[in-house]
Protein backbone atom coordinates (compact mmCIF):
# COMPACT_ATOMS: atom_id res chain seq x y z
CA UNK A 1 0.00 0.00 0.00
CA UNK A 2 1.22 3.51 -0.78
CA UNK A 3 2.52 5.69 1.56
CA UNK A 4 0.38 9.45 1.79
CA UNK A 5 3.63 11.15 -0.30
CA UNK A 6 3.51 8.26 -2.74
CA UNK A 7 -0.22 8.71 -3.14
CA UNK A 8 0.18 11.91 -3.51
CA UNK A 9 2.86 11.62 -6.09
CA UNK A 10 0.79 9.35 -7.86
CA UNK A 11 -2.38 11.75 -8.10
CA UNK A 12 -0.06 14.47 -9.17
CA UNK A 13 2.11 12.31 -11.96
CA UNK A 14 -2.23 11.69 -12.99
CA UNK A 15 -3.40 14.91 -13.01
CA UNK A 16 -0.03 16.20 -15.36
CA UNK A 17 -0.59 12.92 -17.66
CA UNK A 18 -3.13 15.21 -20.00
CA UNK A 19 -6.16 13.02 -19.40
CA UNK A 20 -9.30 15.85 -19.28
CA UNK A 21 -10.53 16.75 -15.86
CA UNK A 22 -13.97 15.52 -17.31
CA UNK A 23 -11.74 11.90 -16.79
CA UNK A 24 -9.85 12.58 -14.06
CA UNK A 25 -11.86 9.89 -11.68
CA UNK A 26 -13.09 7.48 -14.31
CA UNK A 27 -11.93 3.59 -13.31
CA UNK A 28 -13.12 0.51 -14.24
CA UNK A 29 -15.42 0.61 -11.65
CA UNK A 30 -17.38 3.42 -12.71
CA UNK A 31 -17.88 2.35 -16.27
CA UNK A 32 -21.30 1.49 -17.23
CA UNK A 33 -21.68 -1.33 -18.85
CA UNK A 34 -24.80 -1.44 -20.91
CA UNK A 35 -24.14 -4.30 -23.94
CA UNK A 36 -22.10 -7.21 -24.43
CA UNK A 37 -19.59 -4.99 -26.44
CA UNK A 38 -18.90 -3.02 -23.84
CA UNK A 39 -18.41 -5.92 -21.35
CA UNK A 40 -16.36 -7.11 -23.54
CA UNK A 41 -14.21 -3.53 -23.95
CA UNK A 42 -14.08 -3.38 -20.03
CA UNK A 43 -12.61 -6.90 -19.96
CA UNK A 44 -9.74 -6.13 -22.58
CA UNK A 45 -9.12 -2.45 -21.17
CA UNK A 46 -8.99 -4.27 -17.72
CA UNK A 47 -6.80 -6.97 -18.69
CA UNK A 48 -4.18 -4.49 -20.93
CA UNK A 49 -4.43 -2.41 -17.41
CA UNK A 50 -3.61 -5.03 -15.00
CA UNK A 51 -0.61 -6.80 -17.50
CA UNK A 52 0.63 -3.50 -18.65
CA UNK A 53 4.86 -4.30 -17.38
CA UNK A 54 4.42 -7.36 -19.89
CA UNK A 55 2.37 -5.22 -22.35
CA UNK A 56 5.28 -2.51 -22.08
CA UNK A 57 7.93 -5.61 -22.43
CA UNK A 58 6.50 -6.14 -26.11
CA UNK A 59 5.32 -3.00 -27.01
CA UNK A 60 1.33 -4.01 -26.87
CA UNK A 61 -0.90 -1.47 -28.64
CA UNK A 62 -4.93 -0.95 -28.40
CA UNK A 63 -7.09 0.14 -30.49
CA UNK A 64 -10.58 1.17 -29.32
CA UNK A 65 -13.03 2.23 -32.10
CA UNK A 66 -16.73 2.62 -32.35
CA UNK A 67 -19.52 5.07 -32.22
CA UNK A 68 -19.67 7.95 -30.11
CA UNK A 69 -20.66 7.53 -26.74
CA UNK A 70 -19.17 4.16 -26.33
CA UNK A 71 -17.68 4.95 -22.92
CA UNK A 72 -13.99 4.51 -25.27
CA UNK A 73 -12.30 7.70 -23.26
CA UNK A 74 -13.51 6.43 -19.96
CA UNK A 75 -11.73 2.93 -20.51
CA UNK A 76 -8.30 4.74 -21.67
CA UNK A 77 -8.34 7.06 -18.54
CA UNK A 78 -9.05 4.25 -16.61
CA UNK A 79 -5.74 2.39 -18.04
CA UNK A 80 -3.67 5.46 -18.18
CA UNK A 81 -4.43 6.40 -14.62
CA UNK A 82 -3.76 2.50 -13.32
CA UNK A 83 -0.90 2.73 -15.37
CA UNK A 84 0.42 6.10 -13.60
CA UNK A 85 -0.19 4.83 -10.46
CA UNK A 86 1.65 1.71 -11.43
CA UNK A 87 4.92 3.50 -11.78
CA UNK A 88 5.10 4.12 -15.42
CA UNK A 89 4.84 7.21 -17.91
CA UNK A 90 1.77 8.27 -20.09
CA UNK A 91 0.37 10.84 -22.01
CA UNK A 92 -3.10 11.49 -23.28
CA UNK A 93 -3.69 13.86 -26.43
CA UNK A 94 -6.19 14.25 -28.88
CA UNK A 95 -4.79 13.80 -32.24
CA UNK A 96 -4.51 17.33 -33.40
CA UNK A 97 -2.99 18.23 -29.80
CA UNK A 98 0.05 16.15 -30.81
CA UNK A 99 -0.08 17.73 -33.93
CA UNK A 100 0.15 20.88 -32.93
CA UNK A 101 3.02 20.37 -31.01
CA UNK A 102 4.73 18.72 -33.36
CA UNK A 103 3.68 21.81 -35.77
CA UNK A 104 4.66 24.36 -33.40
CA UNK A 105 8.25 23.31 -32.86
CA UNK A 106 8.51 24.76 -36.44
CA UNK A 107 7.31 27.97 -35.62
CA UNK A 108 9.82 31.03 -34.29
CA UNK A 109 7.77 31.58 -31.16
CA UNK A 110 7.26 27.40 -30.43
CA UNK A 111 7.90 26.11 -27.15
CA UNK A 112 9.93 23.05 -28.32
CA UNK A 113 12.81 22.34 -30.31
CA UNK A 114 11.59 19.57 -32.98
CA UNK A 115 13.60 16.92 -30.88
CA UNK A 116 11.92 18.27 -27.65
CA UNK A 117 8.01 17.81 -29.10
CA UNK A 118 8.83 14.64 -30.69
CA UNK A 119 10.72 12.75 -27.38
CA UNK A 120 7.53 14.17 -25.85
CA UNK A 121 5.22 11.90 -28.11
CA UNK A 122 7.38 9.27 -27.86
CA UNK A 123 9.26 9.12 -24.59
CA UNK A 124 6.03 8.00 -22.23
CA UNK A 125 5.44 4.47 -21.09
CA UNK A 126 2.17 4.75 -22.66
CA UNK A 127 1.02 7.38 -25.41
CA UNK A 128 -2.82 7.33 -25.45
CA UNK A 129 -4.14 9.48 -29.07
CA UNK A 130 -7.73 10.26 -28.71
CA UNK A 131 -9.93 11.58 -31.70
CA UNK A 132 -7.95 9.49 -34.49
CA UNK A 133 -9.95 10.98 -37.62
CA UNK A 134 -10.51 14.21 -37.00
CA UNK A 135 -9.03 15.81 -39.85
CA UNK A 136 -6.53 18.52 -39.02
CA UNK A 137 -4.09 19.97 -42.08
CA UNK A 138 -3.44 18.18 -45.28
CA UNK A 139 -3.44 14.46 -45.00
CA UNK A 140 -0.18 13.57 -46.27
CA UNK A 141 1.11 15.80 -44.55
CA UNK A 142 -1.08 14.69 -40.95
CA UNK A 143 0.10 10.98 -42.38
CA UNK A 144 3.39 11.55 -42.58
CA UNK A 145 3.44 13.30 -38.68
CA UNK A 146 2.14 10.29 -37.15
CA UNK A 147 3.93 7.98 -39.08
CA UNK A 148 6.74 9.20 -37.48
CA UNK A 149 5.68 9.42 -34.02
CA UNK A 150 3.73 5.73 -34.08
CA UNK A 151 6.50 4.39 -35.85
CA UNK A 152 9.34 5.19 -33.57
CA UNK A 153 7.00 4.12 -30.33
CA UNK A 154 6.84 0.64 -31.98
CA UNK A 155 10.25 0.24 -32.46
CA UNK A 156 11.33 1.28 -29.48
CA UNK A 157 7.89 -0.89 -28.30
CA UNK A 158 6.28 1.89 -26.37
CA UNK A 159 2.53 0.79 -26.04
CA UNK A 160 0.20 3.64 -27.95
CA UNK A 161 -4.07 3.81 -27.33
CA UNK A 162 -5.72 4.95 -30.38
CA UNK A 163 -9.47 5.81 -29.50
CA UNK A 164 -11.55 6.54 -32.75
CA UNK A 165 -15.03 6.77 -34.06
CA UNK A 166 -13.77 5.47 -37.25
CA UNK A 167 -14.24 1.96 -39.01
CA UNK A 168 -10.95 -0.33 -40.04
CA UNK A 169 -10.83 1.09 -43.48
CA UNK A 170 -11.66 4.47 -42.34
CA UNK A 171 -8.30 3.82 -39.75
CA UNK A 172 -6.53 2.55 -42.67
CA UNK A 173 -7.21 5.41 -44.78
CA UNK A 174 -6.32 8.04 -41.93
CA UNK A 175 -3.06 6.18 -40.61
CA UNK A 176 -1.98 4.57 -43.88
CA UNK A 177 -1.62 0.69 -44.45
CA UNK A 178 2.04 0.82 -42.93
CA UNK A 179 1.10 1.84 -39.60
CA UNK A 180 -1.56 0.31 -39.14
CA UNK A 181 -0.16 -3.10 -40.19
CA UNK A 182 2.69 -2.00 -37.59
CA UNK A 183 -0.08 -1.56 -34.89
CA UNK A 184 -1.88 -4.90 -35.43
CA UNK A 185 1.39 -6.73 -35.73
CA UNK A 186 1.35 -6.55 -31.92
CA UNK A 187 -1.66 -8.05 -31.23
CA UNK A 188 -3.65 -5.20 -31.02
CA UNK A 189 -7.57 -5.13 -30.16
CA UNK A 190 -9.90 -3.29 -32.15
């Protein structure tokens, strides 16, 4: 059991993680499960949760797609925050947060060096990208941003989330064939 200054740690390392305040408290617990799909989500957010040191050890990624309303941001707070409290990194962005970033560290007045906003996408434990398919800038462009960021996670086999209201082949046409393949490869759940 965790000491107060560990707990508090803990809460802190949570709250910096990026996961909306909306999400700060969502768990397992709290999700409401109202079909069989969504057991069945809860079961395979629960299980990547509790196994994440072996999930880290081969670089597991997740995909969670669907409708809206699903309950798919509850389940990847709820891992991210276990995950925190667990001892290991994450991040949560939207997709056109990370963009930006990565955007901004060409800009005079950015924040970030390029090598700065892109150890940031790919440095945590556990990258969670919410809002894959929202289009932001040109595709190829968008394409070619992520490709780089998802690509260097998996071979460095840093887990990534990918939360979407998209369909495989709309997925495939917003990551591209080679990344998605990539994701899959490692046993992914969609």
């Amino acid at each position: 059991s965790p000491t107060s200054t560990e707990a508090r740690d803990q809460a802190s390392a949570v709250g910096r993680s990026g996961i909306p305040r909306r999400f700060l408290d969502r768990t397992f617990d709290s999700y409401l499960v109202a079909t069989p799909e969504q057991r069945q989500a809860l079961e395979v957010c629960r299980t990547y949760a509790d196994g994440f040191a072996q999930v880290r050890r081969r670089g597991g990624c997740l995909l969670l797609l669907g409708g809206p309303g699903t309950g798919k941001t509850h389940l990847a707070c709820a891992i991210l925050a276990q995950v925190i409290q667990a001892g290991h990194t994450g991040l949560f962005l939207s997709v056109s947060a990370a963009l930006r970033i990565l955007r901004d560290a060409y800009s005079p007045r950015g924040q970030r060096s390029e090598t700065e906003a892109f150890a940031l996408l790919t440095s945590a434990d556990l990258l969670v990208l919410d809002e894959v398919g929202v289009a932001i800038g040109h595709a190829s462009t968008r394409r070619a941003m992520l490709f780089d960021v998802l690509n260097d996670r998996y071979g460095e086999m840093r887990p990534t989330i990918l939360l979407g209201n998209l369909t495989d082949a709309e997925l495939e046409t917003y990551l591209g064939e080679r990344i998605l393949d990539r994701l899959r490869e490692l046993g992914s759940v969609t």
